[in-house]
C-alpha atoms as a PDB file:
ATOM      1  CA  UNK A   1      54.784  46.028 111.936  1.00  0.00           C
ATOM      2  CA  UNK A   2      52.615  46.028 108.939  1.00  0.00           C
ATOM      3  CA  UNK A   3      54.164  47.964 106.302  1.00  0.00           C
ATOM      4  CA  UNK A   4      52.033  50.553 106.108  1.00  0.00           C
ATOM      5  CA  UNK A   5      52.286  51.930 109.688  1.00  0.00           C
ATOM      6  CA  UNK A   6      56.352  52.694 108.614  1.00  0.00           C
ATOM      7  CA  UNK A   7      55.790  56.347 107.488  1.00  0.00           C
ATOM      8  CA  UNK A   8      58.059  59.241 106.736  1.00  0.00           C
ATOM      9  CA  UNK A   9      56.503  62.897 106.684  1.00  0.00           C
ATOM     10  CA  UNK A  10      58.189  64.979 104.021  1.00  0.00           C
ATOM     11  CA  UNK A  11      61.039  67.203 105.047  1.00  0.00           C
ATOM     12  CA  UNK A  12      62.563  70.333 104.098  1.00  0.00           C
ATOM     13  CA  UNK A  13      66.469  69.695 103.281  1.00  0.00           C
ATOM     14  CA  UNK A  14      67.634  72.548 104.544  1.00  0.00           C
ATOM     15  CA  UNK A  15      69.604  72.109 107.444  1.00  0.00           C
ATOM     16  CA  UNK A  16      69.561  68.007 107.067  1.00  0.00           C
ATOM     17  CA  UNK A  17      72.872  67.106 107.022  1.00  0.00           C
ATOM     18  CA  UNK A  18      75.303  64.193 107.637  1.00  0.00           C
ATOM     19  CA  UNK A  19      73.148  61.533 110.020  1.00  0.00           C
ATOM     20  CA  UNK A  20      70.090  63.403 109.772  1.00  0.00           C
ATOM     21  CA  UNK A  21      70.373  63.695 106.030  1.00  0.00           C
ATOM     22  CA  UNK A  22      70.863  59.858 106.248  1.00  0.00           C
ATOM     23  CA  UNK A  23      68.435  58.987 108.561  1.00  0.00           C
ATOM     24  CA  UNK A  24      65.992  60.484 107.076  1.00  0.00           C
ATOM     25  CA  UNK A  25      66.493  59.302 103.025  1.00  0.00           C
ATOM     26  CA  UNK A  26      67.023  56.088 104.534  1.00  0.00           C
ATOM     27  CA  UNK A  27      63.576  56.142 105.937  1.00  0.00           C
ATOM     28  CA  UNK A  28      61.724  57.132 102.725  1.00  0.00           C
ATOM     29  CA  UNK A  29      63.775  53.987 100.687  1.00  0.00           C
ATOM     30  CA  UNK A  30      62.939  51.336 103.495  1.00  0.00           C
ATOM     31  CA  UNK A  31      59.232  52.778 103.722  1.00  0.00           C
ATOM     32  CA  UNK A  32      58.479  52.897  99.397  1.00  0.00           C
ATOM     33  CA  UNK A  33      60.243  49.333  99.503  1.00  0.00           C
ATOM     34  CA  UNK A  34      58.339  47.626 102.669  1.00  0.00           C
ATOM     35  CA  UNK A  35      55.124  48.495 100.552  1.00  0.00           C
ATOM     36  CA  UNK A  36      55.997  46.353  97.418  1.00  0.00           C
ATOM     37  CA  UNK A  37      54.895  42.499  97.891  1.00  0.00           C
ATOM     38  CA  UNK A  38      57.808  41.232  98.004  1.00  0.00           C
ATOM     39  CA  UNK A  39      60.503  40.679 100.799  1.00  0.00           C
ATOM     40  CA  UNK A  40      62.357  44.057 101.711  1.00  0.00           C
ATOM     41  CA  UNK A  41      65.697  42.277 100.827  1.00  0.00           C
ATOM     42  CA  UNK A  42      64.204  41.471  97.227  1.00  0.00           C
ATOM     43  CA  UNK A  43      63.023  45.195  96.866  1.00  0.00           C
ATOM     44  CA  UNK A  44      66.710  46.578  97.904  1.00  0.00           C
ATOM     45  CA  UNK A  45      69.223  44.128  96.542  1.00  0.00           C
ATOM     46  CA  UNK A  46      70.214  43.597  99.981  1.00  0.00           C
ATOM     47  CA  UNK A  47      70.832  40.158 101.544  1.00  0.00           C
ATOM     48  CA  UNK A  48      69.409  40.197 105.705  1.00  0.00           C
ATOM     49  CA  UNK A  49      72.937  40.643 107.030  1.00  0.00           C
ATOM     50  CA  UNK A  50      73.601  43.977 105.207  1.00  0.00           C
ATOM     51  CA  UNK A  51      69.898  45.129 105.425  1.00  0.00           C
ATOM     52  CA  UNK A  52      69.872  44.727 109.225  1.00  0.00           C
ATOM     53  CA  UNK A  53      72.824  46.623 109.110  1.00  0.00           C
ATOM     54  CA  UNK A  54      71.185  49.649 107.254  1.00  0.00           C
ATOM     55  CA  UNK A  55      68.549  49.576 109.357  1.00  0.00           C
ATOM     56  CA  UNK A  56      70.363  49.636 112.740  1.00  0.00           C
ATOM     57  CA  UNK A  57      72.841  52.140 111.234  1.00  0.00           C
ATOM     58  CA  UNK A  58      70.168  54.371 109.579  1.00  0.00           C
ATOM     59  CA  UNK A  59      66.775  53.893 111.079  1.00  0.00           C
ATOM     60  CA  UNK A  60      66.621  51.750 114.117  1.00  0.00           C
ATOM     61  CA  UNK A  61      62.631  52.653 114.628  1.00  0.00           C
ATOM     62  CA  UNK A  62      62.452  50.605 111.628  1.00  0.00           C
ATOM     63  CA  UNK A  63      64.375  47.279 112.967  1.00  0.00           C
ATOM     64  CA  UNK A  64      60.435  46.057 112.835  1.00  0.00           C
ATOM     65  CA  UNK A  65      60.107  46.020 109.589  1.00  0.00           C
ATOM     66  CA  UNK A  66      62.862  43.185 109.336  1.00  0.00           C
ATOM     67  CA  UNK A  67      60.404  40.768 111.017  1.00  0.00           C
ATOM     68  CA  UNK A  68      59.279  38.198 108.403  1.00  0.00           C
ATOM     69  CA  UNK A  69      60.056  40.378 105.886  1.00  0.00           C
ATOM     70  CA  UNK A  70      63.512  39.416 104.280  1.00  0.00           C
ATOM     71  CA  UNK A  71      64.382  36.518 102.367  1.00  0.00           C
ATOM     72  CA  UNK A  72      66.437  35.998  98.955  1.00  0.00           C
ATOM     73  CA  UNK A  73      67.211  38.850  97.169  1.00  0.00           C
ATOM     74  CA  UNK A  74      66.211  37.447  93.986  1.00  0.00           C
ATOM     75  CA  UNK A  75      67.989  37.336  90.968  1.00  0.00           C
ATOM     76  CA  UNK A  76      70.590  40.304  89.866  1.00  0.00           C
ATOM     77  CA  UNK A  77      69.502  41.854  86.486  1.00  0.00           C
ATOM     78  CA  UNK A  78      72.287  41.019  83.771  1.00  0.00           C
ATOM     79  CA  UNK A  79      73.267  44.840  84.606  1.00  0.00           C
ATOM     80  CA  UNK A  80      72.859  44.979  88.232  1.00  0.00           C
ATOM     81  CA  UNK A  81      76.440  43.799  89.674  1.00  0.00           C
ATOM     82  CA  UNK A  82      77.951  46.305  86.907  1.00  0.00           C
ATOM     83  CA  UNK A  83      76.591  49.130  87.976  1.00  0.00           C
ATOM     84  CA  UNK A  84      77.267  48.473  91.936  1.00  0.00           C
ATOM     85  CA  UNK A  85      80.787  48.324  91.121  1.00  0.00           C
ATOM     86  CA  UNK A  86      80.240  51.155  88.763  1.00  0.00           C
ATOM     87  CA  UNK A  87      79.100  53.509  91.674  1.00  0.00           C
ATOM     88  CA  UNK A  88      81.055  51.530  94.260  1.00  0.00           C
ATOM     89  CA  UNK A  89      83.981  53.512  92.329  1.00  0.00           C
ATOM     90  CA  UNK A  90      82.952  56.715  92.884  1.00  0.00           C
ATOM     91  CA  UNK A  91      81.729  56.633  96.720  1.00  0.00           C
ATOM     92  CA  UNK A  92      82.587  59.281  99.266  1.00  0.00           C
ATOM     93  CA  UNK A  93      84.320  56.365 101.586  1.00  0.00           C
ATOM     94  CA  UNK A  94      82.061  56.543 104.454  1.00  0.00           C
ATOM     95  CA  UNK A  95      82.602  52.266 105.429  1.00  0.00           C
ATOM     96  CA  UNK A  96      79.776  49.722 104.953  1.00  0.00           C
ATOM     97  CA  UNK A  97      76.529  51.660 104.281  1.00  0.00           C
ATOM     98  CA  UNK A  98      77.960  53.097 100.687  1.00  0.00           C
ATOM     99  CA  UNK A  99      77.933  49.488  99.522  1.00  0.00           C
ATOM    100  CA  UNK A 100      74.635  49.027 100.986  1.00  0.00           C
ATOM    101  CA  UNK A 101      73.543  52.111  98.999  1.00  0.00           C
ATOM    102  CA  UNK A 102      75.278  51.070  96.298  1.00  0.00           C
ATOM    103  CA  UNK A 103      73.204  47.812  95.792  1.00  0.00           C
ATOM    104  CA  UNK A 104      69.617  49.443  96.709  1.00  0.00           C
ATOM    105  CA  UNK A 105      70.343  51.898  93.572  1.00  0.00           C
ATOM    106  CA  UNK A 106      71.657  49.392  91.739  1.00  0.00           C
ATOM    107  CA  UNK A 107      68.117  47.246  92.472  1.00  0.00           C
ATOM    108  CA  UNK A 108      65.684  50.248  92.785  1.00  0.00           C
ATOM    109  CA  UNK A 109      67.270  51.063  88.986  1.00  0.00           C
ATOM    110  CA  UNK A 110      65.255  48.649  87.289  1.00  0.00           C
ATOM    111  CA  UNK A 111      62.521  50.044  88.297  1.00  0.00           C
ATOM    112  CA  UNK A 112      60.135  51.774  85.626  1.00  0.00           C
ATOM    113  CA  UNK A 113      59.996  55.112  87.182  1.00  0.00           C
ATOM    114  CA  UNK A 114      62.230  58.070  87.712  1.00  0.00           C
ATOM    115  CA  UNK A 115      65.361  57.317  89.890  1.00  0.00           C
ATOM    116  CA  UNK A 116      63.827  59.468  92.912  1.00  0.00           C
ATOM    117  CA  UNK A 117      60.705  57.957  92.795  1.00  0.00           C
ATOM    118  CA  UNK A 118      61.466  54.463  92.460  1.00  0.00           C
ATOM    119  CA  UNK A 119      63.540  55.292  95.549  1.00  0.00           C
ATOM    120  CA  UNK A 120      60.698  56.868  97.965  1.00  0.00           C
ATOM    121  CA  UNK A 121      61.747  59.868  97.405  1.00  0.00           C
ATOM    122  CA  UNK A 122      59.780  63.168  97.404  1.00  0.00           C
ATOM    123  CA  UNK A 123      61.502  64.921  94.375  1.00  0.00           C
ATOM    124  CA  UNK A 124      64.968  64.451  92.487  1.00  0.00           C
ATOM    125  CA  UNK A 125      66.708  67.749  94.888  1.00  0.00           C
ATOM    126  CA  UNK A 126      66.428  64.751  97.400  1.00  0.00           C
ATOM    127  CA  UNK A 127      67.940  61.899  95.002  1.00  0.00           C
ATOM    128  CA  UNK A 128      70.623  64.361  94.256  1.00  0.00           C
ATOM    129  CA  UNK A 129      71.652  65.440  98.017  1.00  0.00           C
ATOM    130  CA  UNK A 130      71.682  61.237  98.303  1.00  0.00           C
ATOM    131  CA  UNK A 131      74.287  61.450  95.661  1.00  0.00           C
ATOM    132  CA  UNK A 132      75.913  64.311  96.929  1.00  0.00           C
ATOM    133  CA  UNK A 133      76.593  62.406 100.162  1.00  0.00           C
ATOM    134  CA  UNK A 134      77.694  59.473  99.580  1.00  0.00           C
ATOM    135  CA  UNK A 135      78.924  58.914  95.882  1.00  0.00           C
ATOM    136  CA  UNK A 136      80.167  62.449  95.266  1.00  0.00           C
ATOM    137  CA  UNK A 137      82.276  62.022  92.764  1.00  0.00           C
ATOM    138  CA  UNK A 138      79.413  60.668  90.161  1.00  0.00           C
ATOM    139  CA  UNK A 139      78.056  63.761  90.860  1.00  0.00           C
ATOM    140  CA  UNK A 140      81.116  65.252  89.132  1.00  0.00           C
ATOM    141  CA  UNK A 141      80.675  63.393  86.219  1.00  0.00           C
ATOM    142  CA  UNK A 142      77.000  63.570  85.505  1.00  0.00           C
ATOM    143  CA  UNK A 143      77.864  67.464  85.262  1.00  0.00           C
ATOM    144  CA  UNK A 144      75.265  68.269  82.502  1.00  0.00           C
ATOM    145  CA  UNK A 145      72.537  66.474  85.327  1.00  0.00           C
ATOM    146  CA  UNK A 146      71.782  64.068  82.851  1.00  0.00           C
ATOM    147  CA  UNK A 147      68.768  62.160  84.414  1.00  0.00           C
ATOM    148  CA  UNK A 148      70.391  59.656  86.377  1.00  0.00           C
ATOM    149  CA  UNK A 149      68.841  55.857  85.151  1.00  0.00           C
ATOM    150  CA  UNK A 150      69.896  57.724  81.701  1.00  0.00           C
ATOM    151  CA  UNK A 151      73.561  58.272  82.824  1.00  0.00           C
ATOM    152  CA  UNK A 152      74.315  55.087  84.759  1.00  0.00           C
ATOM    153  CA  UNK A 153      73.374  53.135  81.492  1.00  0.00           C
ATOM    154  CA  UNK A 154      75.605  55.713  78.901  1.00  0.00           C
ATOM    155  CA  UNK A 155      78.391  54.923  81.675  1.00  0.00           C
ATOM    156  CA  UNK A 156      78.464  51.369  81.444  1.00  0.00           C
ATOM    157  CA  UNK A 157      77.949  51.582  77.939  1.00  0.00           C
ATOM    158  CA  UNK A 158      80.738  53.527  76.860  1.00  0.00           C
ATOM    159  CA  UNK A 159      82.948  50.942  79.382  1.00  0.00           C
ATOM    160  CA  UNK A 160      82.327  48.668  77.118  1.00  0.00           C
ATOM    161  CA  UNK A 161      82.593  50.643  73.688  1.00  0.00           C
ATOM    162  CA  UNK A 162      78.871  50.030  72.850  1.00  0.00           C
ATOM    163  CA  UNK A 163      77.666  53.384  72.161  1.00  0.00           C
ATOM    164  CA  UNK A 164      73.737  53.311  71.995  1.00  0.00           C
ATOM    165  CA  UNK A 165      73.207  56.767  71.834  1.00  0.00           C
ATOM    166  CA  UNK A 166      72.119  57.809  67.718  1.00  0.00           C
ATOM    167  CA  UNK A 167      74.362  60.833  68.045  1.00  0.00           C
ATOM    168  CA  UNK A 168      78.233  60.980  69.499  1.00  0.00           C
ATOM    169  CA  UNK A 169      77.569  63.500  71.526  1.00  0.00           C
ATOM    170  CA  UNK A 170      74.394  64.938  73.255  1.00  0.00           C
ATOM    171  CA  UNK A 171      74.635  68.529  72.366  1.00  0.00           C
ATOM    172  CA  UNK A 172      73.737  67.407  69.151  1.00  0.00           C
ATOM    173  CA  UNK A 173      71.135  64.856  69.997  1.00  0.00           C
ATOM    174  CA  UNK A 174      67.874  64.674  68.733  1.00  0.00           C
ATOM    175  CA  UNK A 175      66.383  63.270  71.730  1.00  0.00           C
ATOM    176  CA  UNK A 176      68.513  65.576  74.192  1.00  0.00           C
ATOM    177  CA  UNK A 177      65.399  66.574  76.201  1.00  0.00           C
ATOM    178  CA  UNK A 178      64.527  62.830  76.715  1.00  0.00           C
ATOM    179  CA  UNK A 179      67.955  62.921  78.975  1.00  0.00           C
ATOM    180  CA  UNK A 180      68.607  66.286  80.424  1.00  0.00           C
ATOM    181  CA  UNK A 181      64.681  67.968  80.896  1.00  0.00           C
ATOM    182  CA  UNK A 182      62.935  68.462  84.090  1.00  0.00           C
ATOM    183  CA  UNK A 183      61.875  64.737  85.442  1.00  0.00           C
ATOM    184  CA  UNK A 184      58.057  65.882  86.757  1.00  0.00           C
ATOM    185  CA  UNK A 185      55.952  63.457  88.136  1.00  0.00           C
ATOM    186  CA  UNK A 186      54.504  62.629  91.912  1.00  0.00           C
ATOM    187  CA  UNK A 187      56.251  61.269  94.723  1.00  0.00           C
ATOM    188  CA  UNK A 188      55.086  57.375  94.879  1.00  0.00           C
ATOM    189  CA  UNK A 189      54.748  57.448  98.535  1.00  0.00           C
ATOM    190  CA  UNK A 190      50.913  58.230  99.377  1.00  0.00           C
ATOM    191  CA  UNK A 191      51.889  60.378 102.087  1.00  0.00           C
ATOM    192  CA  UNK A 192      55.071  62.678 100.298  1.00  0.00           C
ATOM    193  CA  UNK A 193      51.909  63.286  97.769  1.00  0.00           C
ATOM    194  CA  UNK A 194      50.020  64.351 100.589  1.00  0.00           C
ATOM    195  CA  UNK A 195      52.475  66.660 101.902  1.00  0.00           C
ATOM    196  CA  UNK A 196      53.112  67.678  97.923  1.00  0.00           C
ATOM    197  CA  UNK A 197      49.375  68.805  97.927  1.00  0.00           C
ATOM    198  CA  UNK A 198      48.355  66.128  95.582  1.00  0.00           C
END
């Protein structure tokens, strides 16, 4: 199946829940991913073992987009393995698929974009229902909805004791907005920009 002819129509979230919730944010990752040149298991951080076992588990229409296109998943950023265990710590405990998840965020957050876009998604009230789901607990912490490449890199900074924020805390912070203000922008996905109106 040529990449392009894996599409997911926008949908309303309200009442997707548990499978269907799944099935269908697992749809709009595989689809934004199986359009970059480059293997699908490159794209998601995902070696072919675990990736077939997304698929199956998640979207089994999309078992053809496994055909000739997985390979190595290329090298792990110097971050990347960090901040899998980093959310691996605060998953919901639904089996396999949160450490699946866990490495496609981990991969799709190197990206250049916003968080939901980078991850096919149509807006960040989808990004945040993914979060809701299966790593609820981060959503906990990242109580002031600090934008969420932001807050997974303050995390694993303060781990460590490197602060590289300028001020100690971010009610105080200059560059506050730059964190915490609406993150506008288009879906990536041709067709969530169609359904946007764009």
């Amino acid at each position: 199946m040529p990449p392009e002819a894996f599409t997911i129509a926008p949908q309303p979230l309200d009442g997707l829940d548990g499978d269907a919730l799944d099935g269908y944010l697992a749809g709009l990752i595989l689809a934004q991913a199986a359009r970059e040149d480059r293997p699908l298991t490159e794209a998601l951080g995902l070696p072919p073992g675990p990736l077939a076992g997304l698929v199956h588990q998640l979207r089994p229409d999309a078992v053809q987009l496994l055909d000739g296109a997985v390979g190595d998943t290329g090298e792990d950023a110097i971050e990347e393995a960090d901040l899998r265990a980093f959310l691996l710590e605060h998953r919901a405990g639904r089996g396999a698929v949160e450490e699946w998840l866990a490495a496609i965020v981990a991969r799709r957050s190197l990206a250049p974009n916003h968080l939901w876009q980078d991850m096919g998604f149509t807006n960040r009230r989808e990004l945040n229902a993914f979060f809701r789901r299966h790593f609820p607990a981060l959503v906990a912490l990242n109580s002031g909805d600090m934008k969420w490449k932001k807050f997974f890199y303050r995390q694993l900074c303060l781990r460590v004791g490197m602060l590289i924020c300028k001020s100690p805390n971010c009610e105080v912070c200059d560059d506050f907005a730059a964190c915490f203000e609406a993150e506008e922008g288009d879906p990536l996905s041709t067709l969530a920009q169609m359904g946007r109106g764009a």
